[in-house]
Every structure is written in structure tokens, then in C-alpha cells.
N, C-alpha and C. Protein backbone atom coordinates (compact mmCIF):
# COMPACT_ATOMS: atom_id res chain seq x y z
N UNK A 1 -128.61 -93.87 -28.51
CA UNK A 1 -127.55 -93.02 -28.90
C UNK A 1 -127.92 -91.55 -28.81
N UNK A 2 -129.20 -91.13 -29.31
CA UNK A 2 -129.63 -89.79 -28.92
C UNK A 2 -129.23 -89.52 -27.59
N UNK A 3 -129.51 -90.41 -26.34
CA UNK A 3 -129.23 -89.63 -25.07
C UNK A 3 -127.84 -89.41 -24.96
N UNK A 4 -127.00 -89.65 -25.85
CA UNK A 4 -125.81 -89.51 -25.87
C UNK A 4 -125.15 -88.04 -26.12
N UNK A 5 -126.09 -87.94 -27.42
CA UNK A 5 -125.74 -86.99 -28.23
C UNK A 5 -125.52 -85.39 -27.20
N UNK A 6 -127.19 -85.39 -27.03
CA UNK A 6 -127.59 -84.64 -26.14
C UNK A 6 -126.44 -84.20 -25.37
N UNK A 7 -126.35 -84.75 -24.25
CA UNK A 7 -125.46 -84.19 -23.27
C UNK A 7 -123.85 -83.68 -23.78
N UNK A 8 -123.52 -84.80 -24.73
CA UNK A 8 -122.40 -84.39 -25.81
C UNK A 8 -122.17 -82.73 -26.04
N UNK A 9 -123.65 -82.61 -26.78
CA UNK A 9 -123.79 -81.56 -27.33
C UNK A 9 -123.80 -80.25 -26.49
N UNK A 10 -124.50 -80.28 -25.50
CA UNK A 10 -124.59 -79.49 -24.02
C UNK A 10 -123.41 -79.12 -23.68
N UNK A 11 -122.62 -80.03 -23.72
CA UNK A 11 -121.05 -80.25 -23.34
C UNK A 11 -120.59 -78.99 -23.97
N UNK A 12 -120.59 -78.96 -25.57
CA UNK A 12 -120.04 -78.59 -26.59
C UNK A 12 -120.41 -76.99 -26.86
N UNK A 13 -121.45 -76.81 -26.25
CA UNK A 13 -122.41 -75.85 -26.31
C UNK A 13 -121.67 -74.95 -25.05
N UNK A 14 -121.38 -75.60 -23.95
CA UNK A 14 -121.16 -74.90 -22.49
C UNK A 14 -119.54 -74.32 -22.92
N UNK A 15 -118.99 -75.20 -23.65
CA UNK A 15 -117.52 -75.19 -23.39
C UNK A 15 -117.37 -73.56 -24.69
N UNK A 16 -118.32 -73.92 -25.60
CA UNK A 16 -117.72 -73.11 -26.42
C UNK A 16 -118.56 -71.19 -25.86
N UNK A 17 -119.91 -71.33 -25.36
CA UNK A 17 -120.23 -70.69 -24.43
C UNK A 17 -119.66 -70.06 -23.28
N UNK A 18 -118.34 -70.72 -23.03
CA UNK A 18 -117.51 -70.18 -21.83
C UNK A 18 -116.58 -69.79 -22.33
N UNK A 19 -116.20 -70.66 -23.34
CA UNK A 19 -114.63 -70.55 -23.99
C UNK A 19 -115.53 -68.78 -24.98
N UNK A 20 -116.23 -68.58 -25.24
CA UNK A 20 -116.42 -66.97 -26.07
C UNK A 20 -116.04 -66.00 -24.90
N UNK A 21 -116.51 -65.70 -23.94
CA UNK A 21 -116.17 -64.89 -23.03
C UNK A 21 -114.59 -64.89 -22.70
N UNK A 22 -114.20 -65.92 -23.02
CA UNK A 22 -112.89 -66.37 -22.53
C UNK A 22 -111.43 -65.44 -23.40
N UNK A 23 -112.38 -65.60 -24.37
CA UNK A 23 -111.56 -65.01 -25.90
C UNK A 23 -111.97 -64.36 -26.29
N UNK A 24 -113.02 -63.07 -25.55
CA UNK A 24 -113.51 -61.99 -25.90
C UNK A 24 -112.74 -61.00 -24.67
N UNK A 25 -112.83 -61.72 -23.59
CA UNK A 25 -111.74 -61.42 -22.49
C UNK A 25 -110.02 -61.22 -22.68
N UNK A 26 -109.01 -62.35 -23.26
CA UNK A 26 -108.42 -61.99 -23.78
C UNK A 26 -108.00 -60.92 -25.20
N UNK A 27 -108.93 -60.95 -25.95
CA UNK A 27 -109.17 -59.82 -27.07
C UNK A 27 -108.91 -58.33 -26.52
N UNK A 28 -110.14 -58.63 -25.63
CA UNK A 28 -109.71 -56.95 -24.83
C UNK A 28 -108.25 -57.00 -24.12
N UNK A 29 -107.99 -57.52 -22.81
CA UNK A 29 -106.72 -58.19 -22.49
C UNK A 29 -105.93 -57.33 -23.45
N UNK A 30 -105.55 -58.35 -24.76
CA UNK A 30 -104.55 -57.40 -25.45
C UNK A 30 -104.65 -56.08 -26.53
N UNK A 31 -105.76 -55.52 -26.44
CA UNK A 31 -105.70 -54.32 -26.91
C UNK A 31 -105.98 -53.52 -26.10
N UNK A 32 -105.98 -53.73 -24.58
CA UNK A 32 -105.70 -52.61 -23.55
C UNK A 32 -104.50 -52.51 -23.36
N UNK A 33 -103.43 -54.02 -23.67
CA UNK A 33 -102.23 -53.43 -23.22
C UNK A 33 -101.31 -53.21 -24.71
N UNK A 34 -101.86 -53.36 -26.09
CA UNK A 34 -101.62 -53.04 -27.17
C UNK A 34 -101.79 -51.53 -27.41
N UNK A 35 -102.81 -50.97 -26.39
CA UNK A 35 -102.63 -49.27 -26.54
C UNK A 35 -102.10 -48.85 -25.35
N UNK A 36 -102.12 -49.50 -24.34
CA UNK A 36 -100.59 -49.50 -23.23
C UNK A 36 -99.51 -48.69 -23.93
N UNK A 37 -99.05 -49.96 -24.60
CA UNK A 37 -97.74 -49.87 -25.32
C UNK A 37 -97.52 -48.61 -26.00
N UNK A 38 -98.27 -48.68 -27.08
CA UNK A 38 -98.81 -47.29 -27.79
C UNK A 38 -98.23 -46.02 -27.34
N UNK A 39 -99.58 -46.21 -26.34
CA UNK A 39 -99.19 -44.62 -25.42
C UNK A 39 -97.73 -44.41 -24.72
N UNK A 40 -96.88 -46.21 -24.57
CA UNK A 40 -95.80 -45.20 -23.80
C UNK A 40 -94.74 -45.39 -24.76
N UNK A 41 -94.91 -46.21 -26.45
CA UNK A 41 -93.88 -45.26 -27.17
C UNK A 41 -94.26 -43.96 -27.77
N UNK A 42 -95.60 -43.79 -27.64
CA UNK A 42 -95.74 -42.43 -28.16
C UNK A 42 -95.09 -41.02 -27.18
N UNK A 43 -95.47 -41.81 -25.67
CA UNK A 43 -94.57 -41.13 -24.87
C UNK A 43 -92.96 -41.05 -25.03
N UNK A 44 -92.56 -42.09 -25.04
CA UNK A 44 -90.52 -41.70 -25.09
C UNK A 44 -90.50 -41.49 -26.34
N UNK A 45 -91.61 -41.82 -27.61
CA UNK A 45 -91.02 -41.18 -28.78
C UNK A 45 -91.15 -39.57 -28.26
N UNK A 46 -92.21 -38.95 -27.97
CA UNK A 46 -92.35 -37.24 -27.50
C UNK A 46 -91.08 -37.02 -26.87
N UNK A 47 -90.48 -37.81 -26.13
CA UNK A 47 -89.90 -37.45 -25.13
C UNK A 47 -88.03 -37.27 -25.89
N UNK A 48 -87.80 -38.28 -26.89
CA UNK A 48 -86.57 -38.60 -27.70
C UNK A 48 -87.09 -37.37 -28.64
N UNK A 49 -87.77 -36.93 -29.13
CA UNK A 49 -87.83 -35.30 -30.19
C UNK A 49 -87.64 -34.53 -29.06
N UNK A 50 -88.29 -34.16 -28.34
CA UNK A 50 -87.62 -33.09 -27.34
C UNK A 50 -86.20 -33.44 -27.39
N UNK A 51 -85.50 -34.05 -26.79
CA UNK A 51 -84.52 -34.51 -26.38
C UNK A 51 -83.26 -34.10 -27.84
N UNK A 52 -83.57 -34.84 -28.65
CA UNK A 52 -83.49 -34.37 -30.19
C UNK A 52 -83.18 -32.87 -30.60
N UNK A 53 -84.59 -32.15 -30.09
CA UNK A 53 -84.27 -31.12 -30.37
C UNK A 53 -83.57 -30.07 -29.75
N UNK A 54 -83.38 -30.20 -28.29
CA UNK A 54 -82.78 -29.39 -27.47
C UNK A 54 -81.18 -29.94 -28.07
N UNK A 55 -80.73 -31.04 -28.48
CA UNK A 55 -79.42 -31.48 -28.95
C UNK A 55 -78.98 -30.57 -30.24
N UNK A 56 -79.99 -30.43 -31.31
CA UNK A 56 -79.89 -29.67 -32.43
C UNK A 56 -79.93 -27.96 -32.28
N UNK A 57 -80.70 -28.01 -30.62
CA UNK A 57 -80.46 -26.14 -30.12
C UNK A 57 -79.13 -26.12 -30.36
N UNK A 58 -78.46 -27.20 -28.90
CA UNK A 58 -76.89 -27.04 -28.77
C UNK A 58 -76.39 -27.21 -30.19
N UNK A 59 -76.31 -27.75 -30.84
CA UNK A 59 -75.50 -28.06 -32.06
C UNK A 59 -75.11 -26.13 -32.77
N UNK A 60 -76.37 -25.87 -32.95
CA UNK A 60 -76.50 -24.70 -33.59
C UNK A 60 -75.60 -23.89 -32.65
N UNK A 61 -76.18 -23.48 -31.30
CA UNK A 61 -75.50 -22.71 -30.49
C UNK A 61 -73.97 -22.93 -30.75
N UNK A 62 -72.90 -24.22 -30.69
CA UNK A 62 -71.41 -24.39 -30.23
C UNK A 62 -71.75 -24.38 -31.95
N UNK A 63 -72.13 -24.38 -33.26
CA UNK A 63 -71.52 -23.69 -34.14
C UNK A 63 -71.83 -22.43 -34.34
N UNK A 64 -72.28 -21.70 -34.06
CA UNK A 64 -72.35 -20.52 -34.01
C UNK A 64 -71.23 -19.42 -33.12
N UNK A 65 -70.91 -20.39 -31.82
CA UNK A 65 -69.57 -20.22 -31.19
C UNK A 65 -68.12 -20.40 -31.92
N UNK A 66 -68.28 -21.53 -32.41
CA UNK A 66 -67.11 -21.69 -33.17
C UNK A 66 -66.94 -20.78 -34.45
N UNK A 67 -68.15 -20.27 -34.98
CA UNK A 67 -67.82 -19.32 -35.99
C UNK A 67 -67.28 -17.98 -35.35
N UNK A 68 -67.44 -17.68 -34.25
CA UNK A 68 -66.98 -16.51 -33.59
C UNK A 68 -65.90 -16.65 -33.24
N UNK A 69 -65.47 -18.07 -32.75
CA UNK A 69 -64.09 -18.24 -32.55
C UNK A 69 -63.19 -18.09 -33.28
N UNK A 70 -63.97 -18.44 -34.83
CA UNK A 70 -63.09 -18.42 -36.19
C UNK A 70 -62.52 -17.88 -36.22
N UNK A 71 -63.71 -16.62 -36.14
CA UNK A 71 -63.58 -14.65 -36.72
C UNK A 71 -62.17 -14.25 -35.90
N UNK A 72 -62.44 -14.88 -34.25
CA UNK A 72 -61.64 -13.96 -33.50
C UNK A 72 -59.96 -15.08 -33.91
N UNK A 73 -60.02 -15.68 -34.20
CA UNK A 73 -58.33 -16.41 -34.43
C UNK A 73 -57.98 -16.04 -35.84
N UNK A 74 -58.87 -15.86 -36.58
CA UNK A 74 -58.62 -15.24 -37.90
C UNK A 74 -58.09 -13.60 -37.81
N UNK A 75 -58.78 -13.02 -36.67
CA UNK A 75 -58.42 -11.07 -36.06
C UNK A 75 -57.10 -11.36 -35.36
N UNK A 76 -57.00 -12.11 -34.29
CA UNK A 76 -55.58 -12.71 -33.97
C UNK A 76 -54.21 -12.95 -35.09
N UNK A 77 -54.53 -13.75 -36.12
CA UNK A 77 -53.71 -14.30 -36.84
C UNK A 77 -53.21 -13.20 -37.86
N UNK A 78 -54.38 -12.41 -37.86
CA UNK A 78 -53.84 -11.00 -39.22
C UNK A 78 -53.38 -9.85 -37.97
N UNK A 79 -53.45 -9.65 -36.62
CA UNK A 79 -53.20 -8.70 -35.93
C UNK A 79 -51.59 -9.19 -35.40
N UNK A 80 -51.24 -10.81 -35.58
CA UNK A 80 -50.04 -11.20 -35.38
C UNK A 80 -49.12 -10.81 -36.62
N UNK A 81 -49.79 -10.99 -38.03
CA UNK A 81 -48.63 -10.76 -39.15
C UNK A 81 -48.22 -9.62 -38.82
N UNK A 82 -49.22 -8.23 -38.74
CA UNK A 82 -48.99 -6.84 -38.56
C UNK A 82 -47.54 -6.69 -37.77
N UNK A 83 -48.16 -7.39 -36.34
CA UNK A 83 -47.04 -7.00 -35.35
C UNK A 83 -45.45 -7.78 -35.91
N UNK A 84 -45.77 -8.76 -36.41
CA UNK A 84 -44.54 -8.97 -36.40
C UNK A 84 -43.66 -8.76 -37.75
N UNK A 85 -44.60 -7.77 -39.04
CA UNK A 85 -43.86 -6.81 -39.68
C UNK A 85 -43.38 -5.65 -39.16
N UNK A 86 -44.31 -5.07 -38.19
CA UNK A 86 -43.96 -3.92 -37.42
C UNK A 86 -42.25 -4.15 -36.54
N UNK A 87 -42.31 -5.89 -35.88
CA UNK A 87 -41.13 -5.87 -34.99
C UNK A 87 -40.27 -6.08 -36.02
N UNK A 88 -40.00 -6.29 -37.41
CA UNK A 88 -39.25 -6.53 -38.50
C UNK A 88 -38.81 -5.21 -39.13
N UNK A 89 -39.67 -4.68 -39.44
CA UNK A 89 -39.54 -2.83 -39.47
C UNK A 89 -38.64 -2.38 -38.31
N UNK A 90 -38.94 -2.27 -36.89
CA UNK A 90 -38.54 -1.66 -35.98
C UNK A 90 -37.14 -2.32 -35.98
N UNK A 91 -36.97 -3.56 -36.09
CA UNK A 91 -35.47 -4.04 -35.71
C UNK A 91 -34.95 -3.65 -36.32
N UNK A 92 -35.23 -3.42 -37.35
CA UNK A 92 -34.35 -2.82 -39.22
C UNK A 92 -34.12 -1.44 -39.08
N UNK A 93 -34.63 -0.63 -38.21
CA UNK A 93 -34.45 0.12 -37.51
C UNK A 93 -33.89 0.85 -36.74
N UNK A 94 -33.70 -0.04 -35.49
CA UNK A 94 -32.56 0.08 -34.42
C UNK A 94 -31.51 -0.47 -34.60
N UNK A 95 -31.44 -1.53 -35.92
CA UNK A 95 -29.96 -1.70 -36.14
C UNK A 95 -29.28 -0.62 -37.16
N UNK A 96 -30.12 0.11 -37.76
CA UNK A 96 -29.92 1.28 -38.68
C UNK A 96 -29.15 2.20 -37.46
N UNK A 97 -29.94 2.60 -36.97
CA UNK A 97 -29.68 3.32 -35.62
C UNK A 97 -28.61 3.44 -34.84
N UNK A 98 -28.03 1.96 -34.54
CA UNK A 98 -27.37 1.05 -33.76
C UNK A 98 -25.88 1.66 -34.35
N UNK A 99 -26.16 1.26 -35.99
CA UNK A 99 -24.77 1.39 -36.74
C UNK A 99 -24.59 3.17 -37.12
N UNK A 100 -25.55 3.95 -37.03
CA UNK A 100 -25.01 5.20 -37.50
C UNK A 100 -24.47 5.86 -35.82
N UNK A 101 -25.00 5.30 -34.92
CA UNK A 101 -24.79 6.06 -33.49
C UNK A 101 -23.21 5.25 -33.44
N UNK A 102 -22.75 3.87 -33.79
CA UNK A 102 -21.73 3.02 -33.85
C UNK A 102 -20.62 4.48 -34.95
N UNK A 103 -21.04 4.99 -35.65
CA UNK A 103 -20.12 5.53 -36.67
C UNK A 103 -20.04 7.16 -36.28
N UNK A 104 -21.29 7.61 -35.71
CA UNK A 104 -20.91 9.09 -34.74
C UNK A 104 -20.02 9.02 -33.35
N UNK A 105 -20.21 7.69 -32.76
CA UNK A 105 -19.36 7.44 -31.70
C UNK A 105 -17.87 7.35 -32.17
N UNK A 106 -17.56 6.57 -33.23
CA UNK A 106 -16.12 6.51 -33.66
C UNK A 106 -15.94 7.95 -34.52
N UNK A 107 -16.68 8.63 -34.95
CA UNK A 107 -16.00 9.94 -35.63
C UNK A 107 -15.33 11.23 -34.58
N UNK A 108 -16.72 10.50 -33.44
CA UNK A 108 -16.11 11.57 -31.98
C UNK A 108 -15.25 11.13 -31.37
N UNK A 109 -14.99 10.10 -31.84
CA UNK A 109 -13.74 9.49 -30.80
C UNK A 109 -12.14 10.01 -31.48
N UNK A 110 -12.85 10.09 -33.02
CA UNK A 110 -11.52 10.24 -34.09
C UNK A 110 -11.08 11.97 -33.68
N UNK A 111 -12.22 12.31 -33.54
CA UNK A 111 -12.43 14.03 -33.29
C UNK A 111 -11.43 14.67 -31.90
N UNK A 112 -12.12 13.51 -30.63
CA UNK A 112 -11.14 13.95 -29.71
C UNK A 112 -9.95 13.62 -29.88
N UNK A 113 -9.46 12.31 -29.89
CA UNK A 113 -8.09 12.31 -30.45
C UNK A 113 -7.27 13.79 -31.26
N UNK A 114 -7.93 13.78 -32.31
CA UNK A 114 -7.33 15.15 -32.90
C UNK A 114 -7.35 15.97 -32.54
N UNK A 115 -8.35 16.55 -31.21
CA UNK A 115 -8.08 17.80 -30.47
C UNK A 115 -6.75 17.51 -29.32
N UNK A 116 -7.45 16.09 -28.99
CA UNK A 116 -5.92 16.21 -28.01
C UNK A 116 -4.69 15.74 -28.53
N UNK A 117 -4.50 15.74 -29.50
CA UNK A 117 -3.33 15.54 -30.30
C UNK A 117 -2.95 17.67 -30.62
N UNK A 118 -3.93 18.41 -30.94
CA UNK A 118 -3.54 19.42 -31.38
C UNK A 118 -3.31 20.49 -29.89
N UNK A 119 -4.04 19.85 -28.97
CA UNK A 119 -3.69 20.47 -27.56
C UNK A 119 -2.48 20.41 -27.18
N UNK A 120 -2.06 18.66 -27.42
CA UNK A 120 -0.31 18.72 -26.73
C UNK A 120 0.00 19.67 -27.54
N UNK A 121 -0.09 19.76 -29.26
CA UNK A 121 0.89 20.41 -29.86
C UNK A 121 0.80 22.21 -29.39
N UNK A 122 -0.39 22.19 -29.04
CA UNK A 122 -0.63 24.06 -28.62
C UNK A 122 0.31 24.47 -27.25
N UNK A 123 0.34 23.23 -26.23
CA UNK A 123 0.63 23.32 -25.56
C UNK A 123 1.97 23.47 -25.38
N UNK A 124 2.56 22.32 -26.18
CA UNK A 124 4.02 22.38 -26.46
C UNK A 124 4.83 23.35 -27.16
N UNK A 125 3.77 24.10 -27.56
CA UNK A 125 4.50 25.39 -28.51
C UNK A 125 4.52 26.26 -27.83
N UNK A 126 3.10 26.16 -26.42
CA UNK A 126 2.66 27.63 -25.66
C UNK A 126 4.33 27.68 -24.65
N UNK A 127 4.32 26.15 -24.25
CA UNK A 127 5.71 25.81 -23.08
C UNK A 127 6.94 26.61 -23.99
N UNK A 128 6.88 25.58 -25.14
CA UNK A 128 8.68 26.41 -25.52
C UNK A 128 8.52 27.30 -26.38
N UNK A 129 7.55 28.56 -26.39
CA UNK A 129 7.78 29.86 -26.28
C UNK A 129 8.31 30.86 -24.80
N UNK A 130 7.60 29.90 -24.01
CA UNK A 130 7.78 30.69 -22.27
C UNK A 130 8.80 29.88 -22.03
């Protein structure tokens, strides 16, 4: 039974002798491609903060636009009330205008009438004297 053992053991000896390299081989195996990995999320993580941050430039930039836009629709919106008290004023105005030039036109109209009403009569007196 010893010569048994022996070679058994040889056996046992070779296999686990081959099988260490085997699984010292895979060991490395996956922690070359375990820092593979590593390096290329450390890469697209670098790469998603850039990315990130040039998004948070823009962010800042189009609000910073829009606050200017504010300003200027807010300068718009108070430069519109103005004008259109001013065109409320002015109409109030020219209809003032409208109606006193409406009441000098009819006083001159009342005016000529009465001259040429007092012309026939000058006239008619100048005739039947001559």
C-alpha cells in the first residue's frame, strides 16, 4: 500500500504545485484588470466633473442673462406705463384742443354771419340813400 501512497501523493503534490501558479496567475489576472477598471472610472468619473462643471458655467452664465433680461423688461414695462400716461395726457389734450378750436370755429362762423348780415344792411341803406 505504501507504493501506492507515494505516487498518490506526488500526484497531489504536482497538482497542487501547478494548481498555485495557476491561482497566483489568476490573482494577478484580476487585479490588473480590477485597476483596469479603476483607472477608467476614475477616468469618465474626471471626465463627468468636467462635463458637470462646464454645465454649472452655463447654468450661471443663462442666469445671469436672464437677470439682465429681467432688468431690461422690467425698463420696458415702466418706460411703457410712462408712454402710455403721456398718450393719455396728450389725447386729453387734443381733445381739449379739438373742442375749443370746435367753439372758435363756430364763434367765427357766428361772427361772419353778423358781418354779412350788417353788410347787406349797410349796403341796403348805402343803395336807398343813392
Amino acid at each position: 500500500m505504501p507504493e501506492i501512497v507515494w505516487p498518490f501523493a506526488a500526484l497531489i503534490i504536482g497538482l497542487f504545485l501547478g494548481f498555485l501558479p495557476a491561482m497566483l496567475f489568476i490573482k494577478n489576472s484580476r487585479a490588473a484588470a480590477h485597476q483596469q477598471g479603476r483607472q477608467e472610472m476614475e477616468t469618465e468619473l474626471a471626465i463627468l466633473q468636467e462635463r458637470l462643471a462646464s454645465a454649472q458655467q452655463q447654468v450661471q452664465h443663462h442666469t445671469s442673462e436672464l437677470g439682465l433680461c429681467q432688468q431690461k423688461l422690467d425698463q420696458c414695462k415702466a418706460e411703457q406705463s410712462q408712454l402710455e400716461a403721456e398718450k393719455a395726457r396728450l389725447t386729453t389734450q387734443l381733445q381739449e384742443e379739438v373742442r375749443r378750436s370746435e367753439e372758435k370755429l363756430s364763434v367765427l362762423n357766428d361772427a361772419k354771419k353778423e358781418l354779412q348780415a350788417q353788410f347787406e344792411n349797410l349796403a341796403n341803406q348805402i343803395f336807398d340813400e343813392k
